[in-house]
C-alpha atoms as a PDB file:
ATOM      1  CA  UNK A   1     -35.719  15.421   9.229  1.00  0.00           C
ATOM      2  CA  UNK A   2     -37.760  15.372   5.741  1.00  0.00           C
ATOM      3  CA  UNK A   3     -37.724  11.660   4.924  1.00  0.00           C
ATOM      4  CA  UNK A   4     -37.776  10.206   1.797  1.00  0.00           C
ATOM      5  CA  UNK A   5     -41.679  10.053   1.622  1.00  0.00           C
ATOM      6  CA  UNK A   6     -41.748  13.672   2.410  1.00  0.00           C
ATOM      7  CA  UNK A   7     -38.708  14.709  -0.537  1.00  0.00           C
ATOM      8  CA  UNK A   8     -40.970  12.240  -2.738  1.00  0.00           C
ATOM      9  CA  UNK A   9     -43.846  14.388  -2.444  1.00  0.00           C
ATOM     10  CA  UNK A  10     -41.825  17.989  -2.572  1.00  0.00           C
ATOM     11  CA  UNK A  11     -40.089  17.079  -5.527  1.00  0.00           C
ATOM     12  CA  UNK A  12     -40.131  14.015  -6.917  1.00  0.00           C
ATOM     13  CA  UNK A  13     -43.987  14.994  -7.146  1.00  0.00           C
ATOM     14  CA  UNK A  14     -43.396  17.483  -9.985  1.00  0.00           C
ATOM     15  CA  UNK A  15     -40.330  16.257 -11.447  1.00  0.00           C
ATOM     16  CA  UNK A  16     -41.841  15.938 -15.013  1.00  0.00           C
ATOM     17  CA  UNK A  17     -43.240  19.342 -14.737  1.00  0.00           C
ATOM     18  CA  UNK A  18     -39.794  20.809 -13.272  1.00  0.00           C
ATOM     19  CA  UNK A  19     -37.610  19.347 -16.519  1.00  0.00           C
ATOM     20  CA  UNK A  20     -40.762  20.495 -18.988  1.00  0.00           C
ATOM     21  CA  UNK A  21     -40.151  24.095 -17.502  1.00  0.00           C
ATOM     22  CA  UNK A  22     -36.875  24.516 -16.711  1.00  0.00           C
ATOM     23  CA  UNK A  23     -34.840  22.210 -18.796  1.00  0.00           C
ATOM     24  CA  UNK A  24     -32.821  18.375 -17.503  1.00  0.00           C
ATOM     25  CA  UNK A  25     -30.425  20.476 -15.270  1.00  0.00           C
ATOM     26  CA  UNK A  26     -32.678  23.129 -13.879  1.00  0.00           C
ATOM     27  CA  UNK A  27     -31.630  24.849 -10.383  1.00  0.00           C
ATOM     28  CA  UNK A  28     -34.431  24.890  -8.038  1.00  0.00           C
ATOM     29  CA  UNK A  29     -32.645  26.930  -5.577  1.00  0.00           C
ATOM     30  CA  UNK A  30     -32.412  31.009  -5.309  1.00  0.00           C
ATOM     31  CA  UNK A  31     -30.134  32.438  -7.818  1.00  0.00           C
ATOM     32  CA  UNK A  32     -27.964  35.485  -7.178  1.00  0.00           C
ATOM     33  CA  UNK A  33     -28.882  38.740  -8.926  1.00  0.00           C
ATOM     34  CA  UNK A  34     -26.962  41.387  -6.579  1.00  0.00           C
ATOM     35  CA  UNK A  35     -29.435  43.939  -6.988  1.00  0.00           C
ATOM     36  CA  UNK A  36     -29.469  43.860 -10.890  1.00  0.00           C
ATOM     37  CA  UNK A  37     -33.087  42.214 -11.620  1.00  0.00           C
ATOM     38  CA  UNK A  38     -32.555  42.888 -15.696  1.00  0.00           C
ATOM     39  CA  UNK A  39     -30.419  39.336 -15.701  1.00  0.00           C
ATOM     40  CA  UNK A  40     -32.252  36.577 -16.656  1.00  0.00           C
ATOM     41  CA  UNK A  41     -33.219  33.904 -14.209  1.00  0.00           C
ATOM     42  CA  UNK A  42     -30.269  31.765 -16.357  1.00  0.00           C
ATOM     43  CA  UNK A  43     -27.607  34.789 -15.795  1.00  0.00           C
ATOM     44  CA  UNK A  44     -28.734  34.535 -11.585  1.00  0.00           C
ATOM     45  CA  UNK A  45     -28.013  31.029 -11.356  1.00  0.00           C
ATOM     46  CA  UNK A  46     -25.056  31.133 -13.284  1.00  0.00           C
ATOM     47  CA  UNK A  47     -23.229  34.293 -11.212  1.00  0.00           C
ATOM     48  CA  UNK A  48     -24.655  32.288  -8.352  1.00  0.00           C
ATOM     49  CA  UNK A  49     -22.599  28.889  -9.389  1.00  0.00           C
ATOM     50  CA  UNK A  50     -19.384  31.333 -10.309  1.00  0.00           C
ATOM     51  CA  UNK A  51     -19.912  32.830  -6.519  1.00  0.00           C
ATOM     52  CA  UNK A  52     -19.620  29.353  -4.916  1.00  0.00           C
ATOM     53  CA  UNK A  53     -16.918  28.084  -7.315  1.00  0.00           C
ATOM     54  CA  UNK A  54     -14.566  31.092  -6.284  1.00  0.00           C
ATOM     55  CA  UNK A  55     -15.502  31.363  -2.819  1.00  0.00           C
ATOM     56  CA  UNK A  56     -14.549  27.366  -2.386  1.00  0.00           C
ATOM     57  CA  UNK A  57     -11.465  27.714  -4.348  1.00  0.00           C
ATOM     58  CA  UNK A  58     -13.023  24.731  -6.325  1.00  0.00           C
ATOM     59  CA  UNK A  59     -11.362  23.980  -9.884  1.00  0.00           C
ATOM     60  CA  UNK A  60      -9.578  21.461 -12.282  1.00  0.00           C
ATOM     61  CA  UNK A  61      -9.112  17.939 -10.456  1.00  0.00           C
ATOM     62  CA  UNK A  62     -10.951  19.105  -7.042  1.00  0.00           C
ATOM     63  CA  UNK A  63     -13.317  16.865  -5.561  1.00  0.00           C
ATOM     64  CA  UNK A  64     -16.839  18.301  -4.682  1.00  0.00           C
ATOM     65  CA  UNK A  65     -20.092  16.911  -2.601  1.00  0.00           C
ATOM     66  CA  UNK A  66     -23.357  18.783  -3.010  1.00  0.00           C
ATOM     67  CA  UNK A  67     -25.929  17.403  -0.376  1.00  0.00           C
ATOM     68  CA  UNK A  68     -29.345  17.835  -1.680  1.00  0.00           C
ATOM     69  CA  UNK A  69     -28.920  18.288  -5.137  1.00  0.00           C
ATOM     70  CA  UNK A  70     -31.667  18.586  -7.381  1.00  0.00           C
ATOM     71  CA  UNK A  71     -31.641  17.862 -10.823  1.00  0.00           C
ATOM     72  CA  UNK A  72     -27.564  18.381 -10.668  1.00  0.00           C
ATOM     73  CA  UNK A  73     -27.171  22.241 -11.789  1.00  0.00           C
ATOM     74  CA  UNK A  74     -24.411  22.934  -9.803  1.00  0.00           C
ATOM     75  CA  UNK A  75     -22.941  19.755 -10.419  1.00  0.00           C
ATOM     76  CA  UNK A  76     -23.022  20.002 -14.324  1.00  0.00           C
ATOM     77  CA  UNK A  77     -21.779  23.659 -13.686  1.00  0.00           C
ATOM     78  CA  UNK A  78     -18.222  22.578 -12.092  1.00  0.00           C
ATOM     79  CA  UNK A  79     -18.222  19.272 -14.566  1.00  0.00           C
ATOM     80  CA  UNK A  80     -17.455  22.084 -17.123  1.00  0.00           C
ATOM     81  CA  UNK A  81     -14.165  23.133 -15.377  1.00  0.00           C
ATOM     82  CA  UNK A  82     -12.831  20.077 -14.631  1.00  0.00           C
ATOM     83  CA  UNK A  83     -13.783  19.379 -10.948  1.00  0.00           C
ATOM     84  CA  UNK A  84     -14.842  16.112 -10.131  1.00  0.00           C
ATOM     85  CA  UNK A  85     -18.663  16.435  -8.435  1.00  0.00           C
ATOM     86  CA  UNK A  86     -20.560  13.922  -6.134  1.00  0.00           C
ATOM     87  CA  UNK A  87     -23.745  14.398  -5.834  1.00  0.00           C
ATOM     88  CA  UNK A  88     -26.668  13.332  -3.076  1.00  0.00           C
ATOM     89  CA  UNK A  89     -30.248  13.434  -3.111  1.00  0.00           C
ATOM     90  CA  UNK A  90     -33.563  11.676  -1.410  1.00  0.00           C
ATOM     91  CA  UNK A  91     -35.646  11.833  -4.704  1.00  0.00           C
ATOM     92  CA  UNK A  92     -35.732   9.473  -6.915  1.00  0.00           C
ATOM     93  CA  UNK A  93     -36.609  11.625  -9.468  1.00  0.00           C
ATOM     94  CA  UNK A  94     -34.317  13.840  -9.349  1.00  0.00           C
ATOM     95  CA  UNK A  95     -31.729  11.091  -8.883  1.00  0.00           C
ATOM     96  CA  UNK A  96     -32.597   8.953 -12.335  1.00  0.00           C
ATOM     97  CA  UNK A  97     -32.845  12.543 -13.946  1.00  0.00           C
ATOM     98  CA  UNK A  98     -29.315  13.169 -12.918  1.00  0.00           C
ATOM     99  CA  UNK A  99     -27.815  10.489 -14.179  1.00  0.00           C
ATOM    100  CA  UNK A 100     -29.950   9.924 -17.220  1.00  0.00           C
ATOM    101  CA  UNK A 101     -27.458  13.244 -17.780  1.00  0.00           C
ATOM    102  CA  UNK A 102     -23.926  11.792 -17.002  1.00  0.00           C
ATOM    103  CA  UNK A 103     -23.641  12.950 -13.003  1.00  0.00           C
ATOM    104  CA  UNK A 104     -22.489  10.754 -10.473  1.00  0.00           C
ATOM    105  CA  UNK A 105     -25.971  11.024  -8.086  1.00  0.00           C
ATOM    106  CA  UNK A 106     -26.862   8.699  -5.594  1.00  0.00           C
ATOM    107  CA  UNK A 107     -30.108   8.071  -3.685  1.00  0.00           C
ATOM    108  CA  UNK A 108     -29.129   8.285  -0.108  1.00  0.00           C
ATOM    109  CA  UNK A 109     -29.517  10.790   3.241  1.00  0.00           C
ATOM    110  CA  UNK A 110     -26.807  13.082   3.179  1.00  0.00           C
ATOM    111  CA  UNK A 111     -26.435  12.527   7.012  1.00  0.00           C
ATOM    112  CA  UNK A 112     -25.010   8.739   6.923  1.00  0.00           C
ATOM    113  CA  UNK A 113     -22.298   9.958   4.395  1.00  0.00           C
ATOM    114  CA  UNK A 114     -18.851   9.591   6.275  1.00  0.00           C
ATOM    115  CA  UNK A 115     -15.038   9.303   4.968  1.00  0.00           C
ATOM    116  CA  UNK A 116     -15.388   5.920   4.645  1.00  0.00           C
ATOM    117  CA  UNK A 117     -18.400   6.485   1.974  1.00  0.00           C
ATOM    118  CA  UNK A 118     -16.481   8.459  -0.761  1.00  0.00           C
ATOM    119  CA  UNK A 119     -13.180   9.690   0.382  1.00  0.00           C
ATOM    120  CA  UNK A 120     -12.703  12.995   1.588  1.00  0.00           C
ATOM    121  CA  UNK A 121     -13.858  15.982  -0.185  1.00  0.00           C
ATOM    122  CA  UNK A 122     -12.262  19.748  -1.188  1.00  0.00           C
ATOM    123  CA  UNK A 123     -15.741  21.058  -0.671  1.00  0.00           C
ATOM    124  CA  UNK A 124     -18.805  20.528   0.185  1.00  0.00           C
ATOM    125  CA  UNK A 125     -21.928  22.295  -0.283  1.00  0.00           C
ATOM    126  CA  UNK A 126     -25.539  22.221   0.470  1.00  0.00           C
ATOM    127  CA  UNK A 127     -27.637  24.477  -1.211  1.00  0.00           C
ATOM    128  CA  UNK A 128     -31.273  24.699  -0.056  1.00  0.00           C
ATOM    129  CA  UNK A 129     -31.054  21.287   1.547  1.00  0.00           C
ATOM    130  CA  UNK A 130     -30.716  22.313   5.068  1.00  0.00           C
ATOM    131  CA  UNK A 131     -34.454  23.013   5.332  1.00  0.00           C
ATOM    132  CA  UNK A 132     -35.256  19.891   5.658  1.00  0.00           C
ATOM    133  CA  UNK A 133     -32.529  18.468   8.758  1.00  0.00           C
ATOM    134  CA  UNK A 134     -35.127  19.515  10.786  1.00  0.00           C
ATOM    135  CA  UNK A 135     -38.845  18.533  11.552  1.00  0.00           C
ATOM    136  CA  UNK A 136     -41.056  20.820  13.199  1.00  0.00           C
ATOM    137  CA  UNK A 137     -41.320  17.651  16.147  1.00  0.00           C
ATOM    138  CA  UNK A 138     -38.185  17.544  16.222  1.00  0.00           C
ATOM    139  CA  UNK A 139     -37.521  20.983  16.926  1.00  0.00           C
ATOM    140  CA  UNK A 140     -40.842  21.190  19.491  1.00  0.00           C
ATOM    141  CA  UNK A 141     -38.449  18.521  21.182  1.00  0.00           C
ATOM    142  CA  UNK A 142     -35.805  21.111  21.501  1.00  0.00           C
ATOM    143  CA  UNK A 143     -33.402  19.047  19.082  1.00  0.00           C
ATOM    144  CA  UNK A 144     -32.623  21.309  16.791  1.00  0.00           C
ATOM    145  CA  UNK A 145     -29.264  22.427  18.061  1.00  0.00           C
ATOM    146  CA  UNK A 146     -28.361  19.100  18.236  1.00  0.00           C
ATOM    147  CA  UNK A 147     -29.776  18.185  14.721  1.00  0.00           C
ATOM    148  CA  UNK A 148     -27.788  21.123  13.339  1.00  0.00           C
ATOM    149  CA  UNK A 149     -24.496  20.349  15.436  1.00  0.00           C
ATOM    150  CA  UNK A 150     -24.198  16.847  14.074  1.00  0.00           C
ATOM    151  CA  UNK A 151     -24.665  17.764  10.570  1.00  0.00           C
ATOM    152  CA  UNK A 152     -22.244  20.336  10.634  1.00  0.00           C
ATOM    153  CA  UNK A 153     -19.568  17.348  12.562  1.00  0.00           C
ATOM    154  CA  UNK A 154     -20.275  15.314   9.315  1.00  0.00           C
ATOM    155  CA  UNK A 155     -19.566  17.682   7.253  1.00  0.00           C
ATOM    156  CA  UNK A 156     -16.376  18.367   9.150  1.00  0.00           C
ATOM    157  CA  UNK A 157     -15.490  15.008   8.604  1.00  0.00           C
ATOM    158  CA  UNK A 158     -15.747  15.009   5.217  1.00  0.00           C
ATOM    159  CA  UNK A 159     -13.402  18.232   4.473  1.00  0.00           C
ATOM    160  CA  UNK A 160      -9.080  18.479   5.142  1.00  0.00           C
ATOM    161  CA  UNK A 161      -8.336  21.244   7.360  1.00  0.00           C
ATOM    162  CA  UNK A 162      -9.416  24.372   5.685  1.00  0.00           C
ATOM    163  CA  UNK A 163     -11.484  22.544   3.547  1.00  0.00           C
ATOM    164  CA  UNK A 164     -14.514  24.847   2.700  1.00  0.00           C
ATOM    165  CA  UNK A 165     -18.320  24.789   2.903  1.00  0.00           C
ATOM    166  CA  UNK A 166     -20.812  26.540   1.246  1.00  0.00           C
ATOM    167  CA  UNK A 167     -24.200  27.096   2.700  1.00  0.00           C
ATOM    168  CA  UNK A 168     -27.701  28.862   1.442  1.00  0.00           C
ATOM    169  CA  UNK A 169     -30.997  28.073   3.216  1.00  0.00           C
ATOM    170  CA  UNK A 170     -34.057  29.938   3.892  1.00  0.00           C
ATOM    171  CA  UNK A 171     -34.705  31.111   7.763  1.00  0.00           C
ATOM    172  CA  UNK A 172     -37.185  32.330  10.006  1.00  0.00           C
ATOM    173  CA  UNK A 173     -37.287  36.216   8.975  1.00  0.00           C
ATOM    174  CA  UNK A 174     -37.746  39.051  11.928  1.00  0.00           C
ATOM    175  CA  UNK A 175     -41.303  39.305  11.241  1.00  0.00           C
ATOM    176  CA  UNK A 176     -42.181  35.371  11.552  1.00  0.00           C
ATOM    177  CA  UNK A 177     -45.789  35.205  13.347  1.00  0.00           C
ATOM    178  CA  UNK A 178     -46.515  33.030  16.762  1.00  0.00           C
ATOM    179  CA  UNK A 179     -46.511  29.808  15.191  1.00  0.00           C
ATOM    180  CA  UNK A 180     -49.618  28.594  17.692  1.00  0.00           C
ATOM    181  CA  UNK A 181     -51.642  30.780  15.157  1.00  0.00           C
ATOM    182  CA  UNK A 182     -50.747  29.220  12.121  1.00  0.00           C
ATOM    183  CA  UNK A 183     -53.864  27.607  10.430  1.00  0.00           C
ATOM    184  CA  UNK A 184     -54.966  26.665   7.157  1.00  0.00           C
ATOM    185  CA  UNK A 185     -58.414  27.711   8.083  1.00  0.00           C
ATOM    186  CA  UNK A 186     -57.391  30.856   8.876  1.00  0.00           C
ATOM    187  CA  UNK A 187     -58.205  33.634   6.512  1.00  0.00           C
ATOM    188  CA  UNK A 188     -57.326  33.494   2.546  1.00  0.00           C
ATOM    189  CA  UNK A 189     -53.571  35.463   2.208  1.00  0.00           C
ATOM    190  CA  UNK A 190     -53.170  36.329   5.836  1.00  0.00           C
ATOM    191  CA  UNK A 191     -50.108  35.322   7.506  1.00  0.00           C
ATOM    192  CA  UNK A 192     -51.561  32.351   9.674  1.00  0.00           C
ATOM    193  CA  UNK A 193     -52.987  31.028   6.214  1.00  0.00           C
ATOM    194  CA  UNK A 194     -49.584  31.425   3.829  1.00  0.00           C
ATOM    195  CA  UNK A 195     -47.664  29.751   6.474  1.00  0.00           C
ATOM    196  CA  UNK A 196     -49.887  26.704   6.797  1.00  0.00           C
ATOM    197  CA  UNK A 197     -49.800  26.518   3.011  1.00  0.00           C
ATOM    198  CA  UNK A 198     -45.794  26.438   3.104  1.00  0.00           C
ATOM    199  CA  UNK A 199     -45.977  24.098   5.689  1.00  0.00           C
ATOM    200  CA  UNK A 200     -48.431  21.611   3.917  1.00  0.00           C
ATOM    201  CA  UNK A 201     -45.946  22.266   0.980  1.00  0.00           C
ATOM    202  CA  UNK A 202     -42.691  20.926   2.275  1.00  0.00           C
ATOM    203  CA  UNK A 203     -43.504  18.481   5.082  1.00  0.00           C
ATOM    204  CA  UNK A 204     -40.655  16.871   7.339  1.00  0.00           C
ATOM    205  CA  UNK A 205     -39.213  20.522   7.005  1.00  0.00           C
ATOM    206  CA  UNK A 206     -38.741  22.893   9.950  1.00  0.00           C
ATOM    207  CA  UNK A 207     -36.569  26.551   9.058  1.00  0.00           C
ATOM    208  CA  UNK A 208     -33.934  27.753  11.574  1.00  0.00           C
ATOM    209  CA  UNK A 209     -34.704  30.472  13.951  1.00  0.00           C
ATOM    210  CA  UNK A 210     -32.420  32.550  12.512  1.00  0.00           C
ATOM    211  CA  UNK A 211     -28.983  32.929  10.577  1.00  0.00           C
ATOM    212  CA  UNK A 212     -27.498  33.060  13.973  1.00  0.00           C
ATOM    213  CA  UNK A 213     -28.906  29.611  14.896  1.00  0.00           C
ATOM    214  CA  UNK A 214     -26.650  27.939  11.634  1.00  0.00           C
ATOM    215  CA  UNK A 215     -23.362  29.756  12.752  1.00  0.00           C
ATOM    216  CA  UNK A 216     -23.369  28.861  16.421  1.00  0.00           C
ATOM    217  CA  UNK A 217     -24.404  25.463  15.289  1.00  0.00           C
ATOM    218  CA  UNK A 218     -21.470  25.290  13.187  1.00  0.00           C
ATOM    219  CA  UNK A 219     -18.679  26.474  15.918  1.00  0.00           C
ATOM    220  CA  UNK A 220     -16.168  25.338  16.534  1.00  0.00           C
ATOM    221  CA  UNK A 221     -15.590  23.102  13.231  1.00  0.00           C
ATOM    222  CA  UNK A 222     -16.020  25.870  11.033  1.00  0.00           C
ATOM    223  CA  UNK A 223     -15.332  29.644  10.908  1.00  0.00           C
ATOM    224  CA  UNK A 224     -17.792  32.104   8.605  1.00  0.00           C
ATOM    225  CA  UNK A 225     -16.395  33.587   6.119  1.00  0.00           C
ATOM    226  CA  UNK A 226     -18.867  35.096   4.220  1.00  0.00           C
ATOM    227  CA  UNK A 227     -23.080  36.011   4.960  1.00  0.00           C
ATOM    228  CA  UNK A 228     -25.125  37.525   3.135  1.00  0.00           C
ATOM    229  CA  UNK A 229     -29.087  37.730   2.468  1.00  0.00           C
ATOM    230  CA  UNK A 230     -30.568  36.667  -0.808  1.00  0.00           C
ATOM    231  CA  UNK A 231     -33.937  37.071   0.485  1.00  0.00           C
ATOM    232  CA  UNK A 232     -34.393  40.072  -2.577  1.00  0.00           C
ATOM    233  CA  UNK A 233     -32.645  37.718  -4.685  1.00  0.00           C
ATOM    234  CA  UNK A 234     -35.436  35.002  -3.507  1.00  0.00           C
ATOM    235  CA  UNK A 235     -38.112  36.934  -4.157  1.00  0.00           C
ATOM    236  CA  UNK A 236     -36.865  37.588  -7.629  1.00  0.00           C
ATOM    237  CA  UNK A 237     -36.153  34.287  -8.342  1.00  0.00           C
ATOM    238  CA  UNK A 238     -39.783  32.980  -7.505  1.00  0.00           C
ATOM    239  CA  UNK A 239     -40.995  35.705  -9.658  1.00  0.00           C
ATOM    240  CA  UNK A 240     -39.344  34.297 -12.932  1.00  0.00           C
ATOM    241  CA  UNK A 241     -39.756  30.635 -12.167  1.00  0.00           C
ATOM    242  CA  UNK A 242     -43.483  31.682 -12.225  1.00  0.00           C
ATOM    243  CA  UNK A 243     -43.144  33.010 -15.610  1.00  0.00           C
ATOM    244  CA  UNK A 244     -41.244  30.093 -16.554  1.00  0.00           C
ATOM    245  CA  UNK A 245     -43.922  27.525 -15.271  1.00  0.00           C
ATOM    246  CA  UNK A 246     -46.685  29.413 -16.999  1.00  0.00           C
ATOM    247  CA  UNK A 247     -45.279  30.214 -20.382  1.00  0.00           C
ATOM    248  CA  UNK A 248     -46.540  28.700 -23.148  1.00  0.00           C
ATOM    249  CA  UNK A 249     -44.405  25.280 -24.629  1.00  0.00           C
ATOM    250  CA  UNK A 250     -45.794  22.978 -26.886  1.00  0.00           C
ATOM    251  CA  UNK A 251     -44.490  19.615 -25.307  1.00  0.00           C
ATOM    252  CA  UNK A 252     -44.908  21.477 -21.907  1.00  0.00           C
ATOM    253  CA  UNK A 253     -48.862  22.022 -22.402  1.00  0.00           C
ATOM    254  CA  UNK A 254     -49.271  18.529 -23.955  1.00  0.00           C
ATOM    255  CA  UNK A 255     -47.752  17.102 -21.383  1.00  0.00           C
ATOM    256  CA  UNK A 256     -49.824  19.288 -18.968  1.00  0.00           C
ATOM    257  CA  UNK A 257     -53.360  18.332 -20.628  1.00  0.00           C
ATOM    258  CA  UNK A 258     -51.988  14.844 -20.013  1.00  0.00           C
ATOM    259  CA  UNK A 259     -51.889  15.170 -16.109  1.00  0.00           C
ATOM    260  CA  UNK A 260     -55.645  15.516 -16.230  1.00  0.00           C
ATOM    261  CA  UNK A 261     -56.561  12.033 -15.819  1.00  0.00           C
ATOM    262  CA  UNK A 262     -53.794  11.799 -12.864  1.00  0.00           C
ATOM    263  CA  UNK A 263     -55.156  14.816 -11.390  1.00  0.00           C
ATOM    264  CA  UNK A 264     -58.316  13.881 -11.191  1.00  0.00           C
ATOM    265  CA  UNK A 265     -58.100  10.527  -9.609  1.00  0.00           C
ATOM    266  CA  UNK A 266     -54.826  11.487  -7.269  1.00  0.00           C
ATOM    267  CA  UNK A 267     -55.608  13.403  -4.283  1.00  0.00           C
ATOM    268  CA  UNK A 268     -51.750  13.896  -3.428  1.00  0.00           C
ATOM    269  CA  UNK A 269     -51.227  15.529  -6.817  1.00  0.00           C
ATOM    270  CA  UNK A 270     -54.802  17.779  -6.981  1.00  0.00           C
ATOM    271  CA  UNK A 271     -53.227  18.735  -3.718  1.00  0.00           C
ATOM    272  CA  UNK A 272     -49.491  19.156  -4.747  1.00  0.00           C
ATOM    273  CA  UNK A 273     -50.978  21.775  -7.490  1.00  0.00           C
ATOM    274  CA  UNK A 274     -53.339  23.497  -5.424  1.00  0.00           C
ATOM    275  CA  UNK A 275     -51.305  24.266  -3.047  1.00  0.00           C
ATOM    276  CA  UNK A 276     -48.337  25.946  -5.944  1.00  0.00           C
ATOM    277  CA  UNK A 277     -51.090  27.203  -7.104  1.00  0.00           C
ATOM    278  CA  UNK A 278     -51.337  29.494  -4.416  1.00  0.00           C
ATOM    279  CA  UNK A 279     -48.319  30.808  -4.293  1.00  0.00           C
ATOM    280  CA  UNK A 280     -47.459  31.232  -0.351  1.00  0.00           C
ATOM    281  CA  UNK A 281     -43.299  31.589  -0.960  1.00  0.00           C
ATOM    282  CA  UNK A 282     -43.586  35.056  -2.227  1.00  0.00           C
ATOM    283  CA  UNK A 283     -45.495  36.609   0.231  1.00  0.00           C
ATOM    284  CA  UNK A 284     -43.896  35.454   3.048  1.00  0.00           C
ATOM    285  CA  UNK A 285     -40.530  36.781   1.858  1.00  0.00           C
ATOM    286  CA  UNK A 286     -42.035  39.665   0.571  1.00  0.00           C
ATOM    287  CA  UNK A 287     -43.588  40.323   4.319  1.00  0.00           C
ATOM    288  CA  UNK A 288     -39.929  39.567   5.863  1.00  0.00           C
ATOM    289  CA  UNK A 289     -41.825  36.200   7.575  1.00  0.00           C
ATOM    290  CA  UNK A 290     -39.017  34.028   5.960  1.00  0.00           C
ATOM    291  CA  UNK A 291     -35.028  35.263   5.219  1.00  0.00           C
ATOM    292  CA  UNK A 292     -32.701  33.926   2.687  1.00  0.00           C
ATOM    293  CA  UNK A 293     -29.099  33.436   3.641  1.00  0.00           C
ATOM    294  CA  UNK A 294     -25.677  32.330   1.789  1.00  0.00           C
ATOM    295  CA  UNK A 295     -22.848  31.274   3.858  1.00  0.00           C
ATOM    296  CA  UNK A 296     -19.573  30.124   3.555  1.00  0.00           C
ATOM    297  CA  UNK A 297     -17.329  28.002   6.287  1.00  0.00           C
ATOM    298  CA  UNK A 298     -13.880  27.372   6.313  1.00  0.00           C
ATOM    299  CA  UNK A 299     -13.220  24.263   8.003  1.00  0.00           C
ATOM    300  CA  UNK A 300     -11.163  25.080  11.479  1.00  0.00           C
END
């Protein structure tokens, strides 16, 4: 799994930046646009929050954990109707941001959370986080199944009979290359080089094989309910988060021209920017390399 050295660099890394951009509560996950790419990036990750509210039967008084969960947009989403949310999170950034905003966040690995931690739960959810259960050693080790099996047992514990579980994490798409020829020497935009980049980009993480992988992982504790591919949705959503990070903001590009001195003397951050700055998520959904998937479990 992606350890707290490796979440520290993903996103800790570019917290500042992230809240300049995209506001205290920003959602750095995909939103959900159905098809209709004329709503705004706000109106995606909104429909996508309503989706997961109704789909969870989550409302006034129920009791909610999201694992992994960023700068607490889904968790100042169901504050508005009344549920009570728990949130967890391996960045310390995104953990003082949280609750510089009034959400109950904590700075811990989602995997040691049992009963005994903070009571049962109505519903969980995990959205984006499930990336990084899995190292690529880990997997080489053939320990993925196992990795993915005991998450979804502590999530089980966690949730009542028919308690439900939502679910959206990118996967490796139909067209993912031989992974012995991925290279960050290899050519500029080819497939060997944009998958090195995301690699160097989120280290500790390792994608499932497939959306197939995640549901036999999950039997027999939960049943599926619901899949579907936001992989369009994906692709749409990295398109406006670029507009967002490049558009012009007074106190954003102040803020920028004050990095300068920091990015010239830290390596980790010249190469945290130079490696958004080439832009490798796009193109690999866009060439079907990675897949996009929202799921929902029903505890059995």
């Amino acid at each position: 799994m992606a350890g707290r050295t490796d979440i520290e660099y993903t996103y800790t890394l570019i917290d500042r930046i992230f809240r300049h951009c995209f506001g205290e509560t920003g959602d750095f996950s995909g939103a959900k646009y159905d098809g209709d790419f004329s709503l705004t990036l706000e109106e995606g990750q909104l429909r996508k929050h309503e989706y997961i509210v109704q789909n969870l039967n989550i409302r006034r008084g129920s009791r909610v954990l999201d694992m992994g969960c960023g700068w607490g947009s889904f968790l100042g989403h169901i504050r508005e109707i009344g549920a009570v949310g728990v949130g967890v999170t391996l960045s310390s950034g995104q953990q003082k941001a949280c609750v510089k905003n009034g959400l109950d966040v904590r700075l811990m690995d989602c995997r040691t959370i049992t009963p005994e931690t903070f009571g049962l739960f109505d519903a969980v959810t995990c959205i984006g986080a499930f990336e990084a259960f899995c190292s690529k050693e880990e997997s080489e080790a053939g320990r993925q199944d196992e990795i993915y099996q005991n998450f979804f047992q502590t999530v089980a514990d966690l949730l009542p009979p028919g308690g439900r579980f939502y679910m959206q994490t990118m996967v490796f798409g139909r067209k993912m290359i031989d992974l012995t020829t991925v290279d960050i020497n290899a050519e500029r935009n080819s497939d060997a080089h944009i998958c090195a980049l995301m690699e160097k980009q989120f280290p500790g993480h390792w994608l499932p094989a497939g959306v197939d992988q995640i549901v036999a992982a999950a039997r027999p504790r939960f049943c599926l309910l619901d899949k579907s591919s936001g992989r369009l949705d994906y692709i749409e959503t990295l398109k406006q988060w670029s507009r967002k990070f490049r558009s012009f903001g007074l106190k954003k590009y102040v803020f920028y021209l004050s990095l300068i001195p920091e990015y010239i003397f830290s390596r980790q951050l010249r190469e945290r920017v130079d490696i958004l700055a080439e832009d490798a998520n796009q193109p690999c959904f866009e060439r079907e390399i990675l897949d996009h998937f929202r799921l929902v479990f029903e505890k059995s």
